[in-house]
PDB file of N, CA and C in Angstrom:
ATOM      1  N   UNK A   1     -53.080 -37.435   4.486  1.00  0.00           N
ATOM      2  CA  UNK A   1     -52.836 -36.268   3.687  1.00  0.00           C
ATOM      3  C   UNK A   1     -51.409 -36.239   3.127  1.00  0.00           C
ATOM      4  N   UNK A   2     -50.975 -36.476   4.175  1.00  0.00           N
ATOM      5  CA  UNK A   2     -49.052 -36.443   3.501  1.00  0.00           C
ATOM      6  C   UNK A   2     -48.605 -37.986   3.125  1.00  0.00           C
ATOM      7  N   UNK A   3     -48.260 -37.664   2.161  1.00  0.00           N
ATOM      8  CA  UNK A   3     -47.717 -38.788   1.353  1.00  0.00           C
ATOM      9  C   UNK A   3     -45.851 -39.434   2.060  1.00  0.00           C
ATOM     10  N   UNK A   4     -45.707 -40.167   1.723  1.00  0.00           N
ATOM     11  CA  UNK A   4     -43.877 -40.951   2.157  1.00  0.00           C
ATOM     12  C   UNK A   4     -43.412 -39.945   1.437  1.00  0.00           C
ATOM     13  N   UNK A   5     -43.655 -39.697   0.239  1.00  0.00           N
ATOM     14  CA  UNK A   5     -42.365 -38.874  -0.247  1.00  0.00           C
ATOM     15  C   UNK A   5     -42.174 -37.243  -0.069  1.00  0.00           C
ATOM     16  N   UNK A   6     -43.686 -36.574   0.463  1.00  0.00           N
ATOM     17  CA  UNK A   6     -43.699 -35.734   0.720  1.00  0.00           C
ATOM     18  C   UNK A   6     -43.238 -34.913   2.490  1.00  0.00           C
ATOM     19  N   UNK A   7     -43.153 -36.454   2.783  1.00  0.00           N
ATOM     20  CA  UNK A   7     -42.459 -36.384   4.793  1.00  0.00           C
ATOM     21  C   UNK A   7     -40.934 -36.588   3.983  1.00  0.00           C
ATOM     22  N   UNK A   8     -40.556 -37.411   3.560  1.00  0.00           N
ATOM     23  CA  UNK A   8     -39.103 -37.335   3.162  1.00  0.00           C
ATOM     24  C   UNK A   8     -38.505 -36.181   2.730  1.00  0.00           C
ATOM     25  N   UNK A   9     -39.628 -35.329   1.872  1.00  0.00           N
ATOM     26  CA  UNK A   9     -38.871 -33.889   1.290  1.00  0.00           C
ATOM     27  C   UNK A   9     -38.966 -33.176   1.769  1.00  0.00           C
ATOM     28  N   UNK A  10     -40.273 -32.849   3.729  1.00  0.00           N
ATOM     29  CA  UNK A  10     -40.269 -31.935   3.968  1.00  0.00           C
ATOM     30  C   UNK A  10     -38.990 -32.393   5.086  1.00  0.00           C
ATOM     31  N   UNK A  11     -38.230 -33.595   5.892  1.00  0.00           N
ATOM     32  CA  UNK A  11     -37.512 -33.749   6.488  1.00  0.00           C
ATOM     33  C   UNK A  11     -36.099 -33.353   5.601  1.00  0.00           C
ATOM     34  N   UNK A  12     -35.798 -33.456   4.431  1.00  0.00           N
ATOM     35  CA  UNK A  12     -34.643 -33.215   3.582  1.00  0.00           C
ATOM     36  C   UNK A  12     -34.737 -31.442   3.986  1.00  0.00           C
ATOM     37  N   UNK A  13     -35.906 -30.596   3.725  1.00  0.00           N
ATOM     38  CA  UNK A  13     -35.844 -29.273   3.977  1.00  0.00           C
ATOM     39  C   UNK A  13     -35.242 -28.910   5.520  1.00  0.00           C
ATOM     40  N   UNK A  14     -35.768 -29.965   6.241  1.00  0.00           N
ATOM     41  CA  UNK A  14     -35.445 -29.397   7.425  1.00  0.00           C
ATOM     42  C   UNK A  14     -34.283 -29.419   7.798  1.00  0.00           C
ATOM     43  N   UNK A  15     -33.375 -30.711   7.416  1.00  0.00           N
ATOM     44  CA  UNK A  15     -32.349 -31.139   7.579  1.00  0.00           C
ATOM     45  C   UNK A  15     -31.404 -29.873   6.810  1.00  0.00           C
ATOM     46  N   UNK A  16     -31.506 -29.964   5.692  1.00  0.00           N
ATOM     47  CA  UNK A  16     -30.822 -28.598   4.784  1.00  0.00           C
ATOM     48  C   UNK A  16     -31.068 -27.072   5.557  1.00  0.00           C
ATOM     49  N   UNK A  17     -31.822 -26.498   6.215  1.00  0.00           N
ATOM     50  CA  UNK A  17     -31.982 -25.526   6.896  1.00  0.00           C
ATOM     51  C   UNK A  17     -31.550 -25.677   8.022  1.00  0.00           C
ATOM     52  N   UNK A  18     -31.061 -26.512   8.907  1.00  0.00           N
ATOM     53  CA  UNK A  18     -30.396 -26.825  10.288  1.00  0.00           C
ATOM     54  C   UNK A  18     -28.779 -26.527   9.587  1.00  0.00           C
ATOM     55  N   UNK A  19     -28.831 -27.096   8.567  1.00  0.00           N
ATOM     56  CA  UNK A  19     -27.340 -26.904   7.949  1.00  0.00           C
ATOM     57  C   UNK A  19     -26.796 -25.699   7.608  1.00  0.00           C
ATOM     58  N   UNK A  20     -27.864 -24.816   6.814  1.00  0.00           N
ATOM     59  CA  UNK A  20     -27.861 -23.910   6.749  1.00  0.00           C
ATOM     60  C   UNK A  20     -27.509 -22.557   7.421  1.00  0.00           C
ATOM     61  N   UNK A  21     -28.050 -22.747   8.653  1.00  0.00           N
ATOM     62  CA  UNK A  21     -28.228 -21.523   9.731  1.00  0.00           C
ATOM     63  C   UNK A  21     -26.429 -21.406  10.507  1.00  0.00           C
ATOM     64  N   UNK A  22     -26.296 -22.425  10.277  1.00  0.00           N
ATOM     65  CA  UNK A  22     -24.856 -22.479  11.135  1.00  0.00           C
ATOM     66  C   UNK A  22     -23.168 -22.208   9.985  1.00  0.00           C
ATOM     67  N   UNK A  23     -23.888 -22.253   8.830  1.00  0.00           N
ATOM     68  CA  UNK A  23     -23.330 -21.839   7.998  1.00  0.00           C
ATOM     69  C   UNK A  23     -23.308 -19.945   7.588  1.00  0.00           C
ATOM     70  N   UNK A  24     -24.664 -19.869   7.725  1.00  0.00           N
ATOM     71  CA  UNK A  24     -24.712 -18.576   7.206  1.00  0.00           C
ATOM     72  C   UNK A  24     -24.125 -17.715   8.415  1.00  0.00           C
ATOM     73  N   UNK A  25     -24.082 -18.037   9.876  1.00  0.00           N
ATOM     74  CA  UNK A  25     -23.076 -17.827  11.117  1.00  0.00           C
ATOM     75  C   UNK A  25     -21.838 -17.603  10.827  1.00  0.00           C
ATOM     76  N   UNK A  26     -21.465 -18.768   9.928  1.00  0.00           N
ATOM     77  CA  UNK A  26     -20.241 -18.387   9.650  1.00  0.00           C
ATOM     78  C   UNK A  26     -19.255 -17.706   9.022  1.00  0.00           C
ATOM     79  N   UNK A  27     -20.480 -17.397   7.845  1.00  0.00           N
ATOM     80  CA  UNK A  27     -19.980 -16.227   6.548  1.00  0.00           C
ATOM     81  C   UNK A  27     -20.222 -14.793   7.451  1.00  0.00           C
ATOM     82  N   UNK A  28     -21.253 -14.959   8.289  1.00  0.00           N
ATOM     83  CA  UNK A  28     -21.328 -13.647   9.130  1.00  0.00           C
ATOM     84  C   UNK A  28     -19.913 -12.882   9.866  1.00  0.00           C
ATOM     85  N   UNK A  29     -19.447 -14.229  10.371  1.00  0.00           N
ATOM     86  CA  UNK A  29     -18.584 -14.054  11.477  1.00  0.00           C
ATOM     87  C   UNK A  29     -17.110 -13.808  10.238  1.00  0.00           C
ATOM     88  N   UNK A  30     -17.450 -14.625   8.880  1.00  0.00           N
ATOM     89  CA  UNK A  30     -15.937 -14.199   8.147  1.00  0.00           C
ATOM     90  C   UNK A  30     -15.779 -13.245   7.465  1.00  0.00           C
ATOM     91  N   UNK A  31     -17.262 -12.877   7.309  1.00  0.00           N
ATOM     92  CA  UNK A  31     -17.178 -10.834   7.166  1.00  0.00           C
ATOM     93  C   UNK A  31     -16.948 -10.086   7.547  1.00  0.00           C
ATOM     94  N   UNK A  32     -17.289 -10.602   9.465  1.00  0.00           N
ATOM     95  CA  UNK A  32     -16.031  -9.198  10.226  1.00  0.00           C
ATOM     96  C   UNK A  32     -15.247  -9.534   9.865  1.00  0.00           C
ATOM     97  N   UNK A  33     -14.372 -11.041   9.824  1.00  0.00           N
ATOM     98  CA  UNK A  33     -13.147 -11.113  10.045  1.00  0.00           C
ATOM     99  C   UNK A  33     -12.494 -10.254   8.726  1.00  0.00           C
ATOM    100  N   UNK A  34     -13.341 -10.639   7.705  1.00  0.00           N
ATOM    101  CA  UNK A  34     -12.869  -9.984   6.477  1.00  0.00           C
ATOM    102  C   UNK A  34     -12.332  -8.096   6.865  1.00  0.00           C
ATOM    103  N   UNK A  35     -13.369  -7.414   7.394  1.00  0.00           N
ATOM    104  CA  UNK A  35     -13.757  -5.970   7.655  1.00  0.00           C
ATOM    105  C   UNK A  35     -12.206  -5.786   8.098  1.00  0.00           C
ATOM    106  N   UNK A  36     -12.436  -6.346   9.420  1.00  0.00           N
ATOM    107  CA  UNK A  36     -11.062  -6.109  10.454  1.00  0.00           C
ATOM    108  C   UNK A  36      -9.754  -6.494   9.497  1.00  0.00           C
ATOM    109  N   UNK A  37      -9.735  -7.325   8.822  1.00  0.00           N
ATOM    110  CA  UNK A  37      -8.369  -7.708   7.885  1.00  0.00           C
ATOM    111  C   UNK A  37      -7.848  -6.493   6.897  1.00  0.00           C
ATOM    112  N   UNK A  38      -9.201  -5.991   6.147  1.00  0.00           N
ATOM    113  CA  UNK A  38      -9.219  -4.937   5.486  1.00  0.00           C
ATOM    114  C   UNK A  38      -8.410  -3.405   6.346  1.00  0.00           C
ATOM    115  N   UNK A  39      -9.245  -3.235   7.165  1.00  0.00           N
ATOM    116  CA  UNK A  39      -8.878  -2.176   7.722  1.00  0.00           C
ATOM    117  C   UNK A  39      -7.145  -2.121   8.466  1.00  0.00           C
ATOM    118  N   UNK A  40      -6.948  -3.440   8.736  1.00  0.00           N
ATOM    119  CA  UNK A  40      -5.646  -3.509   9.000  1.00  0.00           C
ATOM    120  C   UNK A  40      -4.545  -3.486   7.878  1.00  0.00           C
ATOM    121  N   UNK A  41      -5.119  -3.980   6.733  1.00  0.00           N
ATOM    122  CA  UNK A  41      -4.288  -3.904   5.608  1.00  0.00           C
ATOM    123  C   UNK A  41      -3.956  -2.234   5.464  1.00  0.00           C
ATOM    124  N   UNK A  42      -4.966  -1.368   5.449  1.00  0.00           N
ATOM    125  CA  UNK A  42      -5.383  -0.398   5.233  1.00  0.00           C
ATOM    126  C   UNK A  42      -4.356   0.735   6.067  1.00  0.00           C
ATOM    127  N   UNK A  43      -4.682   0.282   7.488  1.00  0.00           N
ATOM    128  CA  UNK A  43      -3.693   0.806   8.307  1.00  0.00           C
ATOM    129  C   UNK A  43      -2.157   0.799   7.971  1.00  0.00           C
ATOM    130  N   UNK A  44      -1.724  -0.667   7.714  1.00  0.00           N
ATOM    131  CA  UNK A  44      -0.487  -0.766   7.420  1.00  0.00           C
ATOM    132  C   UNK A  44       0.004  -0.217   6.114  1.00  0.00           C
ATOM    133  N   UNK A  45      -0.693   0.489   5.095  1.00  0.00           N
ATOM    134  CA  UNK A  45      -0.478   0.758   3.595  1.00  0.00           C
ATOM    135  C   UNK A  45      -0.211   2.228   4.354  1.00  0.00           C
ATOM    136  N   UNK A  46      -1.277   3.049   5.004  1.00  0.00           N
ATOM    137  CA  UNK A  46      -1.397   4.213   5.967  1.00  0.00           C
ATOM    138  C   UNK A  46       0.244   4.794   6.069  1.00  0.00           C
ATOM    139  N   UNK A  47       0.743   3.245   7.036  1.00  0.00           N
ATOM    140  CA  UNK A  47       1.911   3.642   7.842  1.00  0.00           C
ATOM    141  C   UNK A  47       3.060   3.754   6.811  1.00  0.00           C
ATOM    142  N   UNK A  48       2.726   2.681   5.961  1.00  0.00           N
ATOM    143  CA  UNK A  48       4.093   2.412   5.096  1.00  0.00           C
ATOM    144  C   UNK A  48       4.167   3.929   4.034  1.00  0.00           C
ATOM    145  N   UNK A  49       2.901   4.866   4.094  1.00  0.00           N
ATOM    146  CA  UNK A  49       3.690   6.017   3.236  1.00  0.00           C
ATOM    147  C   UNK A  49       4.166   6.953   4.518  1.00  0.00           C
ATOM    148  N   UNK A  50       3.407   6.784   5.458  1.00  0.00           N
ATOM    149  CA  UNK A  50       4.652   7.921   6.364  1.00  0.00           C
ATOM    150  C   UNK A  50       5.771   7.307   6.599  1.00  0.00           C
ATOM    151  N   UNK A  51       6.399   6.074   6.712  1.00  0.00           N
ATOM    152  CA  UNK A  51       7.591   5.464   6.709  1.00  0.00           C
ATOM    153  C   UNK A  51       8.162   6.539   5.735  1.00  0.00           C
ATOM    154  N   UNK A  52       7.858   6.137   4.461  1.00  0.00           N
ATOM    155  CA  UNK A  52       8.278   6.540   3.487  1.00  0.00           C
ATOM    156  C   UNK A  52       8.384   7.622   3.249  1.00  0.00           C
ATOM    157  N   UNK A  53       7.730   8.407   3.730  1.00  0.00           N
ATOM    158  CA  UNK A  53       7.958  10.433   3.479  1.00  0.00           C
ATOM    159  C   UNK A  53       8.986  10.698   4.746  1.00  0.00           C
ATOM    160  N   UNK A  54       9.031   9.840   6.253  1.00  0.00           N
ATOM    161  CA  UNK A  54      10.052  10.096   7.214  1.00  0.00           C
ATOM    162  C   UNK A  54      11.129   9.540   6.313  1.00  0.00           C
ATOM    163  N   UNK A  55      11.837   8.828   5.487  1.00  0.00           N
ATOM    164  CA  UNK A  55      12.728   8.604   4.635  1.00  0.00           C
ATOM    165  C   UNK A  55      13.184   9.101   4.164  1.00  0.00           C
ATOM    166  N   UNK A  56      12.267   9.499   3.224  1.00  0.00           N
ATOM    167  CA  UNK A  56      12.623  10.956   2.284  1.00  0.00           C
ATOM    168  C   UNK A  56      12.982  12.004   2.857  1.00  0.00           C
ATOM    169  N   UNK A  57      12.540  12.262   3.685  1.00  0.00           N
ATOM    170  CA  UNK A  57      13.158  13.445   4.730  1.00  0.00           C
ATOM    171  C   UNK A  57      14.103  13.568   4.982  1.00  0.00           C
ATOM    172  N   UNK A  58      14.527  12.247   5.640  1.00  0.00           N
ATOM    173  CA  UNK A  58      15.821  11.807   6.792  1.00  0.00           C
ATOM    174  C   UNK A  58      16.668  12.072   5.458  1.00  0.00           C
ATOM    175  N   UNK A  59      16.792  11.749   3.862  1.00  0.00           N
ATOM    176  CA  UNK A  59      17.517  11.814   3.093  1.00  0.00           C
ATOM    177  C   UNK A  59      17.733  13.040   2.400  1.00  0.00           C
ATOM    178  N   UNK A  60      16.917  14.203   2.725  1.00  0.00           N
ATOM    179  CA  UNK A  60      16.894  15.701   2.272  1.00  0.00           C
ATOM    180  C   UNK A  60      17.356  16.082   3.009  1.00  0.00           C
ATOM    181  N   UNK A  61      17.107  15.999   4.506  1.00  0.00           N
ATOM    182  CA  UNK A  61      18.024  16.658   5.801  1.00  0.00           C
ATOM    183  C   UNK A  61      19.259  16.261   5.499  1.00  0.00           C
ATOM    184  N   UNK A  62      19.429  14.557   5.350  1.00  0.00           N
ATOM    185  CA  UNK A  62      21.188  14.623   5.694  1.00  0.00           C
ATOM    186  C   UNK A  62      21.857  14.785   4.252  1.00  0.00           C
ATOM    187  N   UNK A  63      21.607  14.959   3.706  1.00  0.00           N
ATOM    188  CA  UNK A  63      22.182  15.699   2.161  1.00  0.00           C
ATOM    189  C   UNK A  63      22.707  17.132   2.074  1.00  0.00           C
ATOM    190  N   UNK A  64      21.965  17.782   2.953  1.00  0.00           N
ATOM    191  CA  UNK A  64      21.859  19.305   3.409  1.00  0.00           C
ATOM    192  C   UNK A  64      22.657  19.300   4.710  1.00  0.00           C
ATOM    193  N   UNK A  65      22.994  18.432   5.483  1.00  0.00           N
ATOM    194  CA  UNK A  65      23.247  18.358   6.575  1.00  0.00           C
ATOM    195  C   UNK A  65      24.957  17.911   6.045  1.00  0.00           C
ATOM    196  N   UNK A  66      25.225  17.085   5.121  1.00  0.00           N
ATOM    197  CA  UNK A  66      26.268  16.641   4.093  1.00  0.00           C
ATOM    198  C   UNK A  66      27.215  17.953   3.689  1.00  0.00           C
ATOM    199  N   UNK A  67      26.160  18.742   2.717  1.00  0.00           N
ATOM    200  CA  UNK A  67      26.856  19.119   2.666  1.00  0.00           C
ATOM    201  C   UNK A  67      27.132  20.559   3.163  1.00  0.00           C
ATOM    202  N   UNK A  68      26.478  21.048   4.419  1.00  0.00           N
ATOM    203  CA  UNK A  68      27.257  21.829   5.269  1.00  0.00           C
ATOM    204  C   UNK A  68      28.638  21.622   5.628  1.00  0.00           C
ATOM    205  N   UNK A  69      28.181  20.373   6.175  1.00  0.00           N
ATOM    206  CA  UNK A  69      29.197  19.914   7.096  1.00  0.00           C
ATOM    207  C   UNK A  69      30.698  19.710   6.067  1.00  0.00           C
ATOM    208  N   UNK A  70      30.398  19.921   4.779  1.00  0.00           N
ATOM    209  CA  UNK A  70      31.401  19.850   3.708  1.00  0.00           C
ATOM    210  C   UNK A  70      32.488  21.236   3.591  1.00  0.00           C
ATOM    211  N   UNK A  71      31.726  21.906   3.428  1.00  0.00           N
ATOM    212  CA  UNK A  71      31.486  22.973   3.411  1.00  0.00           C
ATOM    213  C   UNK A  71      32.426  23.849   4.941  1.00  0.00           C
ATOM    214  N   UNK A  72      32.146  23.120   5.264  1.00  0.00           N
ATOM    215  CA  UNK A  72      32.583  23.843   6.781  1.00  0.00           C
ATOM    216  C   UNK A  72      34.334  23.203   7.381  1.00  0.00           C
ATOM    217  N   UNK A  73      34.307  21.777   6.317  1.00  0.00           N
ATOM    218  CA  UNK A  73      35.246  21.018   6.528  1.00  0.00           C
ATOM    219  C   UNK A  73      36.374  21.587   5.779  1.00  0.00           C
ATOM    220  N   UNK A  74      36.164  22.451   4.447  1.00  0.00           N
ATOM    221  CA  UNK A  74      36.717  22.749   3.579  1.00  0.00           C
ATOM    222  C   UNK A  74      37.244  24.503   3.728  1.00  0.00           C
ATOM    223  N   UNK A  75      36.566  24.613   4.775  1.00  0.00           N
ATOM    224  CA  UNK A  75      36.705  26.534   5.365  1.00  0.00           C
ATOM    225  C   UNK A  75      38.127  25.906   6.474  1.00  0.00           C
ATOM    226  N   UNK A  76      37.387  25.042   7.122  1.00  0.00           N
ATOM    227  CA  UNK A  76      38.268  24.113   8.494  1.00  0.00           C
ATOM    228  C   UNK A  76      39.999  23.957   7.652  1.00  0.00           C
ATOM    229  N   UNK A  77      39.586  23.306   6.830  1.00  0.00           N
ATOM    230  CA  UNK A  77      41.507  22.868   6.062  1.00  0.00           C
ATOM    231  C   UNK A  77      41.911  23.863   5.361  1.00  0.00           C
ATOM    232  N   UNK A  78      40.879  25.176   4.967  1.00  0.00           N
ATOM    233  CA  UNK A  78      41.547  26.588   4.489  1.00  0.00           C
ATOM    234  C   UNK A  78      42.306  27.235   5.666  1.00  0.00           C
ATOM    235  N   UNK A  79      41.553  27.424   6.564  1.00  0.00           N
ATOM    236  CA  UNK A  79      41.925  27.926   8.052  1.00  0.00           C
ATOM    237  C   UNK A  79      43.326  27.425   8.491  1.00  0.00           C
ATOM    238  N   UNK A  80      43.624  26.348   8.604  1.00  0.00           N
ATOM    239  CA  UNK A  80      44.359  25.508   9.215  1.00  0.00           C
ATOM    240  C   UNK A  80      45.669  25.489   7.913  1.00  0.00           C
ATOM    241  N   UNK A  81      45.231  25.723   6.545  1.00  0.00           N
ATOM    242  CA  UNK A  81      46.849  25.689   6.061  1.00  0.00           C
ATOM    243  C   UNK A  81      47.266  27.782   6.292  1.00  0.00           C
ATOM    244  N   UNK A  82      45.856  28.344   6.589  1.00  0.00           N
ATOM    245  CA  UNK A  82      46.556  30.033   6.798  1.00  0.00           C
ATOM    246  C   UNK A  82      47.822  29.903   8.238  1.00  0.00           C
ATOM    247  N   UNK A  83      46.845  29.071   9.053  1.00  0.00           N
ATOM    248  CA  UNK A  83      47.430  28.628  10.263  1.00  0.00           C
ATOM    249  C   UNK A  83      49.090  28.492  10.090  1.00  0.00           C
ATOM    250  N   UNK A  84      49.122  27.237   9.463  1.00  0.00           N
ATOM    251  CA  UNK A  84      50.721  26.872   9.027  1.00  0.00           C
ATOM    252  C   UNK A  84      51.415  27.200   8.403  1.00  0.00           C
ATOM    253  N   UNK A  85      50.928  28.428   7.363  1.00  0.00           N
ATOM    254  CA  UNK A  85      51.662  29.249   6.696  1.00  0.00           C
ATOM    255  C   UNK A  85      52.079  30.584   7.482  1.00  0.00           C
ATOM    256  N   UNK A  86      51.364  31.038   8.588  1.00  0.00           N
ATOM    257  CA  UNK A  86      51.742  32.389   9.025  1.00  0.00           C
ATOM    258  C   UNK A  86      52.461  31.993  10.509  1.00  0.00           C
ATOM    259  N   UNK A  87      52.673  30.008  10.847  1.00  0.00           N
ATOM    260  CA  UNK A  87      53.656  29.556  12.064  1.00  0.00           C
ATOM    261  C   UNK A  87      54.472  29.305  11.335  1.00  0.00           C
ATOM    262  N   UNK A  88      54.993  28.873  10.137  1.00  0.00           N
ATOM    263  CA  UNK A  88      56.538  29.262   9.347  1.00  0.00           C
ATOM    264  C   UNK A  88      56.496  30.304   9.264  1.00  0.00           C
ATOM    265  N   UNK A  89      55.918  31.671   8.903  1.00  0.00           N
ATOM    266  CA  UNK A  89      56.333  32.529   9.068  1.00  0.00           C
ATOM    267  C   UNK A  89      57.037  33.353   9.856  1.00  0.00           C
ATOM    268  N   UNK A  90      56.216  33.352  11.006  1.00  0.00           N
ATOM    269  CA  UNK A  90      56.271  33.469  12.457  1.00  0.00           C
ATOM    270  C   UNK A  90      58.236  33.059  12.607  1.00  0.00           C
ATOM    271  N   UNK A  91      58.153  31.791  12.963  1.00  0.00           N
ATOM    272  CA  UNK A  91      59.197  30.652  13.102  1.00  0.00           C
ATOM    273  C   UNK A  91      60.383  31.134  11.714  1.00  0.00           C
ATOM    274  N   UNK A  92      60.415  31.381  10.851  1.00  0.00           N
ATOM    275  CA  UNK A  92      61.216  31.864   9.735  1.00  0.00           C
ATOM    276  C   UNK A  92      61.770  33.271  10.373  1.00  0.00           C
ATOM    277  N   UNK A  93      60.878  33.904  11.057  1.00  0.00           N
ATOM    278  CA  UNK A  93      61.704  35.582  11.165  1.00  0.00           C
ATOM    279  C   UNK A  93      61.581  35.460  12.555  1.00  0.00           C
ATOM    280  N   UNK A  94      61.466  34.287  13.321  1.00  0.00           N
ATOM    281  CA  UNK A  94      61.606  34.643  15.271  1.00  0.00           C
ATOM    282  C   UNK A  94      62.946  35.227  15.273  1.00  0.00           C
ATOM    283  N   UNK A  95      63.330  35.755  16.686  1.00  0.00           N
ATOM    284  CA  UNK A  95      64.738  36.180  16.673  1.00  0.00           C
ATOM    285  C   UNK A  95      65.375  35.264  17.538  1.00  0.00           C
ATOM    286  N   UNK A  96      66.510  35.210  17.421  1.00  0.00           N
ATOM    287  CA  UNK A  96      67.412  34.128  18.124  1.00  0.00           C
ATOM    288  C   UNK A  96      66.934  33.634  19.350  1.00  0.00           C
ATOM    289  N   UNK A  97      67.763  32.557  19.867  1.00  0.00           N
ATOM    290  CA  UNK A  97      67.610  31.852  20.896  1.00  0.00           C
ATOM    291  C   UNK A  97      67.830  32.770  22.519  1.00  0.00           C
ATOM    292  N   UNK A  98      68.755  33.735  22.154  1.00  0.00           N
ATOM    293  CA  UNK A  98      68.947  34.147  23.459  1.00  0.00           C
ATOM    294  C   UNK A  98      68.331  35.672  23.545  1.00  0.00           C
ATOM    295  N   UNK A  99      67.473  36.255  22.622  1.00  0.00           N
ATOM    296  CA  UNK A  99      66.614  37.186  22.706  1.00  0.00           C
ATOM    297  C   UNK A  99      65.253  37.244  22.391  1.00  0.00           C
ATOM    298  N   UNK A 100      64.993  35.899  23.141  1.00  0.00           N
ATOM    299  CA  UNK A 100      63.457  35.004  23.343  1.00  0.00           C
ATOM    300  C   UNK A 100      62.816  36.128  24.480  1.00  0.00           C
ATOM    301  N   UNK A 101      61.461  36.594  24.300  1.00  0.00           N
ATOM    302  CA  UNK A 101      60.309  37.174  25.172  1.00  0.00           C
ATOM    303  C   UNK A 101      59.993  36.022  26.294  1.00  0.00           C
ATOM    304  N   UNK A 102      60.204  36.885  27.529  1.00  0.00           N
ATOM    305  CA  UNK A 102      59.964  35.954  28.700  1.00  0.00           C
ATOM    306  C   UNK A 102      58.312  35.500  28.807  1.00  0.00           C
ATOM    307  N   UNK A 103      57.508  35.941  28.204  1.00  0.00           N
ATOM    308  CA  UNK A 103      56.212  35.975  28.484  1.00  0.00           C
ATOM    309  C   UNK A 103      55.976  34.330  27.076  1.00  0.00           C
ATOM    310  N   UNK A 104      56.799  34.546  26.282  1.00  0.00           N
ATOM    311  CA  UNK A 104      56.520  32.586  25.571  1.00  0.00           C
ATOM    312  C   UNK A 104      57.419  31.977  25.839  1.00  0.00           C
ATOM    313  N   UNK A 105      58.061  31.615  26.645  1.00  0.00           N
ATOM    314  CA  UNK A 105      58.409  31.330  28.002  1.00  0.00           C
ATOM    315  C   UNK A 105      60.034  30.826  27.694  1.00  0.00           C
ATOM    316  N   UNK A 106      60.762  32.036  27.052  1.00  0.00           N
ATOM    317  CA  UNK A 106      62.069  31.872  26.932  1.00  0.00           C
ATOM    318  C   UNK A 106      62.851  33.118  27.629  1.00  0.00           C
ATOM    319  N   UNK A 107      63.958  33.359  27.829  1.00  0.00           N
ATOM    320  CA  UNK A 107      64.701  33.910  28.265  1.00  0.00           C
ATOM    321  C   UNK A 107      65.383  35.487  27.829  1.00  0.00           C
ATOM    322  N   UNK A 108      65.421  36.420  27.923  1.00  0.00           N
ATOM    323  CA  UNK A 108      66.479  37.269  27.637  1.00  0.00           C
ATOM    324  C   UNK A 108      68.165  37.236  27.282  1.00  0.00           C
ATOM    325  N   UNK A 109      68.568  36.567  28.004  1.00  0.00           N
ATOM    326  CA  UNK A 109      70.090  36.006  28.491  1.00  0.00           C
ATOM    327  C   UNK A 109      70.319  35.009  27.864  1.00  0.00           C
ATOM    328  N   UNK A 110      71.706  34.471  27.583  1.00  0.00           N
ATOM    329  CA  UNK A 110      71.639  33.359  26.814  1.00  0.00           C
ATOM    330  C   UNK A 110      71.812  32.273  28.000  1.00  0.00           C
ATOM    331  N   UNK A 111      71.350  30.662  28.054  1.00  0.00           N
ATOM    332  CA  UNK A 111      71.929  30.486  28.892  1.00  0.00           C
ATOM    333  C   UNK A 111      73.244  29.858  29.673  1.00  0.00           C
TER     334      UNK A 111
END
């Protein structure tokens, strides 16, 4: 019934389907791998905009944080020249050396 060339083509089928099966295994197995690659890409795109909005943040806080602290630096060196203007003052009209208040820790008496 079966002819030579028809055992040759049904052994070529068989041979090609043994080949087959261990192949199509493998596209199986590189579709998870694909899935899992995806989703990790996915994840990491995820992270990289909250990176990026904690950034933006960190750069609105310390801008604001800038310029308080500017602000406060600039009250600080107002303060500090009232300071040195009212210790020359002070120091411009003290009274002499030998009618110093015992309590800032000079004398009555000369000595």
């Amino acid at each position: 019934m079966f002819s030579l060339a028809e055992a040759l083509l049904f052994a070529a089928l068989v041979a090609t389907t043994a080949c087959l099966v261990p192949m199509y295994l493998r596209l199986k197995r590189l579709d998870r791998y694909h899935a899992q690659y995806r989703d990790m890409v996915d994840w990491s795109a995820c992270a990289l905009v909250g990176a990026s909005n904690a950034v933006q943040s960190f750069t609105q806080d310390g801008r604001v944080v800038l310029e308080d602290l500017s602000r406060e630096i600039e009250s600080a060196k107002a303060a500090l020249d009232e300071l040195k203007a009212e210790r020359l003052r002070l120091t411009a009209s003290a009274p002499p050396a030998a009618v110093r208040d015992p309590a800032l820790g000079g004398s009555l008496t000369s000595p």
